[in-house]
N, C-alpha and C. Protein backbone atom coordinates (compact mmCIF):
# COMPACT_ATOMS: atom_id res chain seq x y z
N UNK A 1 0.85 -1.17 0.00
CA UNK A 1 0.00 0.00 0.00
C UNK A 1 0.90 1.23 0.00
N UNK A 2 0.62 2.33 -1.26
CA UNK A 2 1.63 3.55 -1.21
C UNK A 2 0.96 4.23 0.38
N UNK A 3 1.57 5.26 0.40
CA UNK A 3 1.71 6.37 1.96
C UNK A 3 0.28 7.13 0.90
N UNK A 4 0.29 7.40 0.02
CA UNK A 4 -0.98 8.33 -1.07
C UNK A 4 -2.33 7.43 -0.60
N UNK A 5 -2.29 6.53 -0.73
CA UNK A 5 -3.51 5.43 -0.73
C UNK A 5 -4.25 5.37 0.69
N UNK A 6 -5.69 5.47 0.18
CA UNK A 6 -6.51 5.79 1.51
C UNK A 6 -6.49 3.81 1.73
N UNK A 7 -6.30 3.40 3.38
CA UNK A 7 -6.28 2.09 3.91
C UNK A 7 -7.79 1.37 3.58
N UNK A 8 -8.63 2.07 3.86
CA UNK A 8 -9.99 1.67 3.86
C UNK A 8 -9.97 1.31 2.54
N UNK A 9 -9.72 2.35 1.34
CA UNK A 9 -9.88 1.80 -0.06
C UNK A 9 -9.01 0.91 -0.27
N UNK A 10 -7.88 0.87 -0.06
CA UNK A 10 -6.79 -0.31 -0.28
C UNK A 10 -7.22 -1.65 0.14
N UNK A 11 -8.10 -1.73 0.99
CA UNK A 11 -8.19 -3.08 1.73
C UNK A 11 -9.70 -3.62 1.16
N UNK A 12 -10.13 -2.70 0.93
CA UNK A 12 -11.32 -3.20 0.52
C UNK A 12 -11.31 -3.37 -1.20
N UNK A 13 -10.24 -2.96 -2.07
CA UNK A 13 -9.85 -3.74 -3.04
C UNK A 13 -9.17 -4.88 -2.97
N UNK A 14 -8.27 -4.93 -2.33
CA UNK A 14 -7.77 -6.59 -1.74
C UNK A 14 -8.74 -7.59 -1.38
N UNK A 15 -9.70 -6.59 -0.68
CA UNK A 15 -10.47 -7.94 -0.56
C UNK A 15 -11.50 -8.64 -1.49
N UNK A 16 -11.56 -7.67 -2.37
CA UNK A 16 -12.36 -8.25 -3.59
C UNK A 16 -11.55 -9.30 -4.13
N UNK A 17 -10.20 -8.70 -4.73
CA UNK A 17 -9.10 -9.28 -5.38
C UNK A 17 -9.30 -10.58 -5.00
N UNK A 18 -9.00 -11.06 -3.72
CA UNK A 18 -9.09 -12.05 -2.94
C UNK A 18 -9.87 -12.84 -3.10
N UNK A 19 -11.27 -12.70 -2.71
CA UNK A 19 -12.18 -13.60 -3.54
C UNK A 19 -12.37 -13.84 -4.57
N UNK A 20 -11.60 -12.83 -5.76
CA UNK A 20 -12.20 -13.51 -7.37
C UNK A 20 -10.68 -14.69 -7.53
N UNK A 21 -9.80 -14.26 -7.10
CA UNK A 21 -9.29 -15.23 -7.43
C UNK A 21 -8.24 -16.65 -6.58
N UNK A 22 -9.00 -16.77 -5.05
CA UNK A 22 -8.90 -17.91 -5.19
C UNK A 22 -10.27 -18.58 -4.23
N UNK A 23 -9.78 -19.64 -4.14
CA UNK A 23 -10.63 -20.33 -3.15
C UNK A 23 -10.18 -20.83 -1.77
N UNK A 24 -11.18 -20.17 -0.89
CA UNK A 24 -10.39 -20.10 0.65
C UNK A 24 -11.47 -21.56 1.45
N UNK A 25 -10.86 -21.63 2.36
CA UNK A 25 -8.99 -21.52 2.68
C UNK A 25 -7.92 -21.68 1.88
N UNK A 26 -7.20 -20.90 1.71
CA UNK A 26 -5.96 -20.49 0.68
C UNK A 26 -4.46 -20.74 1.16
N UNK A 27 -3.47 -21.05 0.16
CA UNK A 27 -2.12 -20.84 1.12
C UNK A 27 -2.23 -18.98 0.09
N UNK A 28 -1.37 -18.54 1.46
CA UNK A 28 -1.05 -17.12 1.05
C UNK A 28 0.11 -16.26 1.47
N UNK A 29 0.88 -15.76 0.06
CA UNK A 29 1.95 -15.56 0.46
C UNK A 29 2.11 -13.88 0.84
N UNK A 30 2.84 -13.51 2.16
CA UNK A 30 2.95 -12.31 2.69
C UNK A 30 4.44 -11.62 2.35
N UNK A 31 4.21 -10.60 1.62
CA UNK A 31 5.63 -10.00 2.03
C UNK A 31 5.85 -8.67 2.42
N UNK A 32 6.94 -8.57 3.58
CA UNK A 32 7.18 -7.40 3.59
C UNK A 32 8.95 -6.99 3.72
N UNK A 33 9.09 -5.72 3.98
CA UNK A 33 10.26 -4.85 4.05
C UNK A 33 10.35 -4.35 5.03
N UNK A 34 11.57 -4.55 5.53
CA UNK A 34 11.87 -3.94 7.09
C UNK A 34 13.47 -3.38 7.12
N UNK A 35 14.03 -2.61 7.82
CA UNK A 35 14.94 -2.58 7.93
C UNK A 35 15.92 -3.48 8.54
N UNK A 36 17.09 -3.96 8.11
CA UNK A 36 17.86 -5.19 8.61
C UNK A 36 18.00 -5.04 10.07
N UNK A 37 16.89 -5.06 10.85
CA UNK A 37 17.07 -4.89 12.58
C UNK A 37 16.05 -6.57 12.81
N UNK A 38 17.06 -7.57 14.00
CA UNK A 38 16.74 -8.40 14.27
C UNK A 38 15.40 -9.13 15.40
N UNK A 39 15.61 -7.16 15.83
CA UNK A 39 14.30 -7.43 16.32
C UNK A 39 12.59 -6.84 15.32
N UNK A 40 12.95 -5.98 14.56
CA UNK A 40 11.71 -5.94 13.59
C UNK A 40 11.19 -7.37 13.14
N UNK A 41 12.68 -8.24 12.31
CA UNK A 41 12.15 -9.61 12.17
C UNK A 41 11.86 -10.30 13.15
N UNK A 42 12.07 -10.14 14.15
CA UNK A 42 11.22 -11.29 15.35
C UNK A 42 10.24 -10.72 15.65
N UNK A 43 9.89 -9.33 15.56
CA UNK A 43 8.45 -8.99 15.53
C UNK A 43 7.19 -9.80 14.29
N UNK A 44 7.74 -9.44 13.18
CA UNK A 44 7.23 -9.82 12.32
C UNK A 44 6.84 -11.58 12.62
N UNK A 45 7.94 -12.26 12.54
CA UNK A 45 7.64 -13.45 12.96
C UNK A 45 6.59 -14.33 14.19
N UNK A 46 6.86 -13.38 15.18
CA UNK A 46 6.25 -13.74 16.28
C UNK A 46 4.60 -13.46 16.50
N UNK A 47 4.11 -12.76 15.32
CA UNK A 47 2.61 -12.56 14.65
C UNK A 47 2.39 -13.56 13.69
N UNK A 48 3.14 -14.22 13.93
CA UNK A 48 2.88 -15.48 12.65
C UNK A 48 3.13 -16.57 13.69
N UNK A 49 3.57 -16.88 14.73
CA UNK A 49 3.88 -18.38 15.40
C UNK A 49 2.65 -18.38 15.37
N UNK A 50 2.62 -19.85 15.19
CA UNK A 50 1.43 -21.27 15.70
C UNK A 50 0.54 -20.82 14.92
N UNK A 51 0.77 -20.91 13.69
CA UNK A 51 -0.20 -20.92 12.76
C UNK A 51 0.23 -21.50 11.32
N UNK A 52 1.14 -22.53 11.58
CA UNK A 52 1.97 -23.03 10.51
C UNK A 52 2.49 -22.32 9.36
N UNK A 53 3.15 -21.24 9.75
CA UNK A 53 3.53 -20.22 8.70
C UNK A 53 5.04 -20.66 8.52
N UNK A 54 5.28 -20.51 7.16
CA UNK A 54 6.87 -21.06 6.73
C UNK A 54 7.32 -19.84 6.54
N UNK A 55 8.57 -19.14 7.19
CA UNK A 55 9.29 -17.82 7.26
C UNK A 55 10.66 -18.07 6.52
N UNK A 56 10.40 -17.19 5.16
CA UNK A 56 12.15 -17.05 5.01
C UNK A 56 12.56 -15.49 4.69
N UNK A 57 13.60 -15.30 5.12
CA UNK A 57 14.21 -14.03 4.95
C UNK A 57 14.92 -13.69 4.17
N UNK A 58 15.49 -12.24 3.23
CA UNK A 58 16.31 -11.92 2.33
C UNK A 58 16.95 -10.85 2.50
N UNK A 59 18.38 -10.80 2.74
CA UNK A 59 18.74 -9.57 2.96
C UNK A 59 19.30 -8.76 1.68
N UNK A 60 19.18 -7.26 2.03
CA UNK A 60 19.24 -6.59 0.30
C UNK A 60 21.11 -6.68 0.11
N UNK A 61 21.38 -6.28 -0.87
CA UNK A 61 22.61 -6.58 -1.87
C UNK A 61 23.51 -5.75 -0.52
N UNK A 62 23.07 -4.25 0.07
CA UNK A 62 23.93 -3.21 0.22
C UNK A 62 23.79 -3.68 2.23
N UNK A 63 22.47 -4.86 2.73
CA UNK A 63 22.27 -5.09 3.74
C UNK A 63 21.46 -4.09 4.82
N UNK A 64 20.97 -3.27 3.93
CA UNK A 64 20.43 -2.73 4.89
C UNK A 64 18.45 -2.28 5.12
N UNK A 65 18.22 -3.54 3.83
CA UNK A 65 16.81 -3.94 4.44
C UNK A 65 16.92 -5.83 4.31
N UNK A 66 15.79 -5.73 4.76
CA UNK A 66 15.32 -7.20 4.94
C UNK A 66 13.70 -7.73 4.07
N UNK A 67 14.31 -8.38 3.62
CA UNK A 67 12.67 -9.27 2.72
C UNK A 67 12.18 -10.24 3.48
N UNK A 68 11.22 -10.17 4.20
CA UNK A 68 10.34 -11.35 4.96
C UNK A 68 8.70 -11.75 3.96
N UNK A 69 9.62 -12.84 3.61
CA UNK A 69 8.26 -13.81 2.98
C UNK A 69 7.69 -15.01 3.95
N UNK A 70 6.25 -14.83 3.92
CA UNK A 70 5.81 -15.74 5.08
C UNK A 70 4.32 -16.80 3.97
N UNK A 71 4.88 -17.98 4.00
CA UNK A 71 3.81 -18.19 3.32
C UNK A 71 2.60 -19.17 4.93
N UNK A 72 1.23 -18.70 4.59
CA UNK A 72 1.04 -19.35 5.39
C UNK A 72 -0.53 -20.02 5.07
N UNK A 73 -1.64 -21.28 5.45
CA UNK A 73 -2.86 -21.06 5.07
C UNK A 73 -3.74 -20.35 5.96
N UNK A 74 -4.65 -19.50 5.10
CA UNK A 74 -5.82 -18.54 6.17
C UNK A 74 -6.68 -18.64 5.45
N UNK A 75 -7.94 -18.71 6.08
CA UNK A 75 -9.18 -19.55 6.31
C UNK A 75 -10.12 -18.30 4.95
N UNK A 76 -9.57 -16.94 5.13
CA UNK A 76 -10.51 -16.06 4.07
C UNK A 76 -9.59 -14.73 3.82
N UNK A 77 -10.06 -13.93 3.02
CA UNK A 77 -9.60 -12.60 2.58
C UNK A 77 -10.29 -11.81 4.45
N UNK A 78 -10.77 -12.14 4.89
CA UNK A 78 -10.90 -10.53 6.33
C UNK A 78 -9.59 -11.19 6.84
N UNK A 79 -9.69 -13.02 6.86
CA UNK A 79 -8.30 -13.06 7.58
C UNK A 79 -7.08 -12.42 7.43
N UNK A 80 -6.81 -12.76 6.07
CA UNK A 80 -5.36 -11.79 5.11
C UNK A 80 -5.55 -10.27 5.62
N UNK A 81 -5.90 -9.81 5.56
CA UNK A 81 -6.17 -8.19 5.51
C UNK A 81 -5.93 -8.47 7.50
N UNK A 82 -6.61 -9.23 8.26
CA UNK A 82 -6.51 -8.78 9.76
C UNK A 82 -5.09 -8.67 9.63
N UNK A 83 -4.52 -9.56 9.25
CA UNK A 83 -3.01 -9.98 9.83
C UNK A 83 -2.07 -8.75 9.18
N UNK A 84 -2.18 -8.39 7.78
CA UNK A 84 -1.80 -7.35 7.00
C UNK A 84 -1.62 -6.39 8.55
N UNK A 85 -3.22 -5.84 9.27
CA UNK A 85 -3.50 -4.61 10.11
C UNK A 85 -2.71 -4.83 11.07
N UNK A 86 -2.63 -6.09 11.77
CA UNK A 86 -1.86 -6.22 12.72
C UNK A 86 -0.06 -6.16 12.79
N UNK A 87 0.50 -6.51 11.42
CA UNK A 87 1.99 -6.11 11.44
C UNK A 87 1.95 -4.71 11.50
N UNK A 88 1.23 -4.45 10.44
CA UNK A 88 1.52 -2.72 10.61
C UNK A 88 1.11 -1.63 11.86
N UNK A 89 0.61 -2.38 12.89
CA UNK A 89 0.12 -1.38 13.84
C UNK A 89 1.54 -1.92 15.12
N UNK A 90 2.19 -3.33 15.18
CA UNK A 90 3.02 -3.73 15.68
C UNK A 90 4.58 -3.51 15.39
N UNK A 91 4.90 -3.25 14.05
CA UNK A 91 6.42 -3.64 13.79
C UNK A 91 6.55 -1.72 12.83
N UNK A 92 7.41 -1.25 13.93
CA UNK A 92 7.30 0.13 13.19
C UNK A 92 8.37 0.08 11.65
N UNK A 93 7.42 1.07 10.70
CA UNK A 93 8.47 1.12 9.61
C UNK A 93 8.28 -0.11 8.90
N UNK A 94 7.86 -1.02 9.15
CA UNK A 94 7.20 -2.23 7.62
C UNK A 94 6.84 -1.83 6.92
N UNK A 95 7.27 -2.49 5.64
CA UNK A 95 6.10 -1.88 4.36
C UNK A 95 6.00 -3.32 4.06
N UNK A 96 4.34 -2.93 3.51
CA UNK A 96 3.81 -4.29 2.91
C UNK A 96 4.10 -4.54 1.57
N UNK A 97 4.03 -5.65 1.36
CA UNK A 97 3.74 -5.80 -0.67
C UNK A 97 2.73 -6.87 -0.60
């Protein structure tokens, strides 16, 4: 989601998105951007334990962000979008993709 983009409209196109194209329960893959700090990624992560989420990380060429891909299954599109709300109100400075 750009910093321009109203959240309400953003999410409520995702969630259309979401239902036309797949069928839930879904596996679904999350990514975001953080700065290479080890505790942002254990934030990030630790909103994902016990929910069988597979976590891998990427660090950039120059090291000074981090790619966290989380693939995980969730039951619907409000689910995707809760979890979306909840990194971003928890792990300062994430950006989603």
């Amino acid at each position: 989601m750009s910093e321009k983009q109203n959240p309400k409209e953003f999410y409520e196109k995702l969630r259309t998105q979401l239902y036309e194209t797949a069928i839930w329960p879904s596996e679904y893959l999350y990514k975001f951007i953080v700065k290479s700090d080890n505790k942002k990624i254990a934030e990030i992560e630790a909103l994902f334990n016990n929910i069988g989420a597979v976590i891998n990380t990427i660090e950039s060429k120059n090291g000074k962000y981090t790619s966290v891909s989380v693939h995980v299954l969730m039951k619907d599109p409000d689910a995707v979008i809760s979890k979306y709300k909840e990194v971003a109100e928890n792990v300062e400075g994430v950006i989603s993709l």
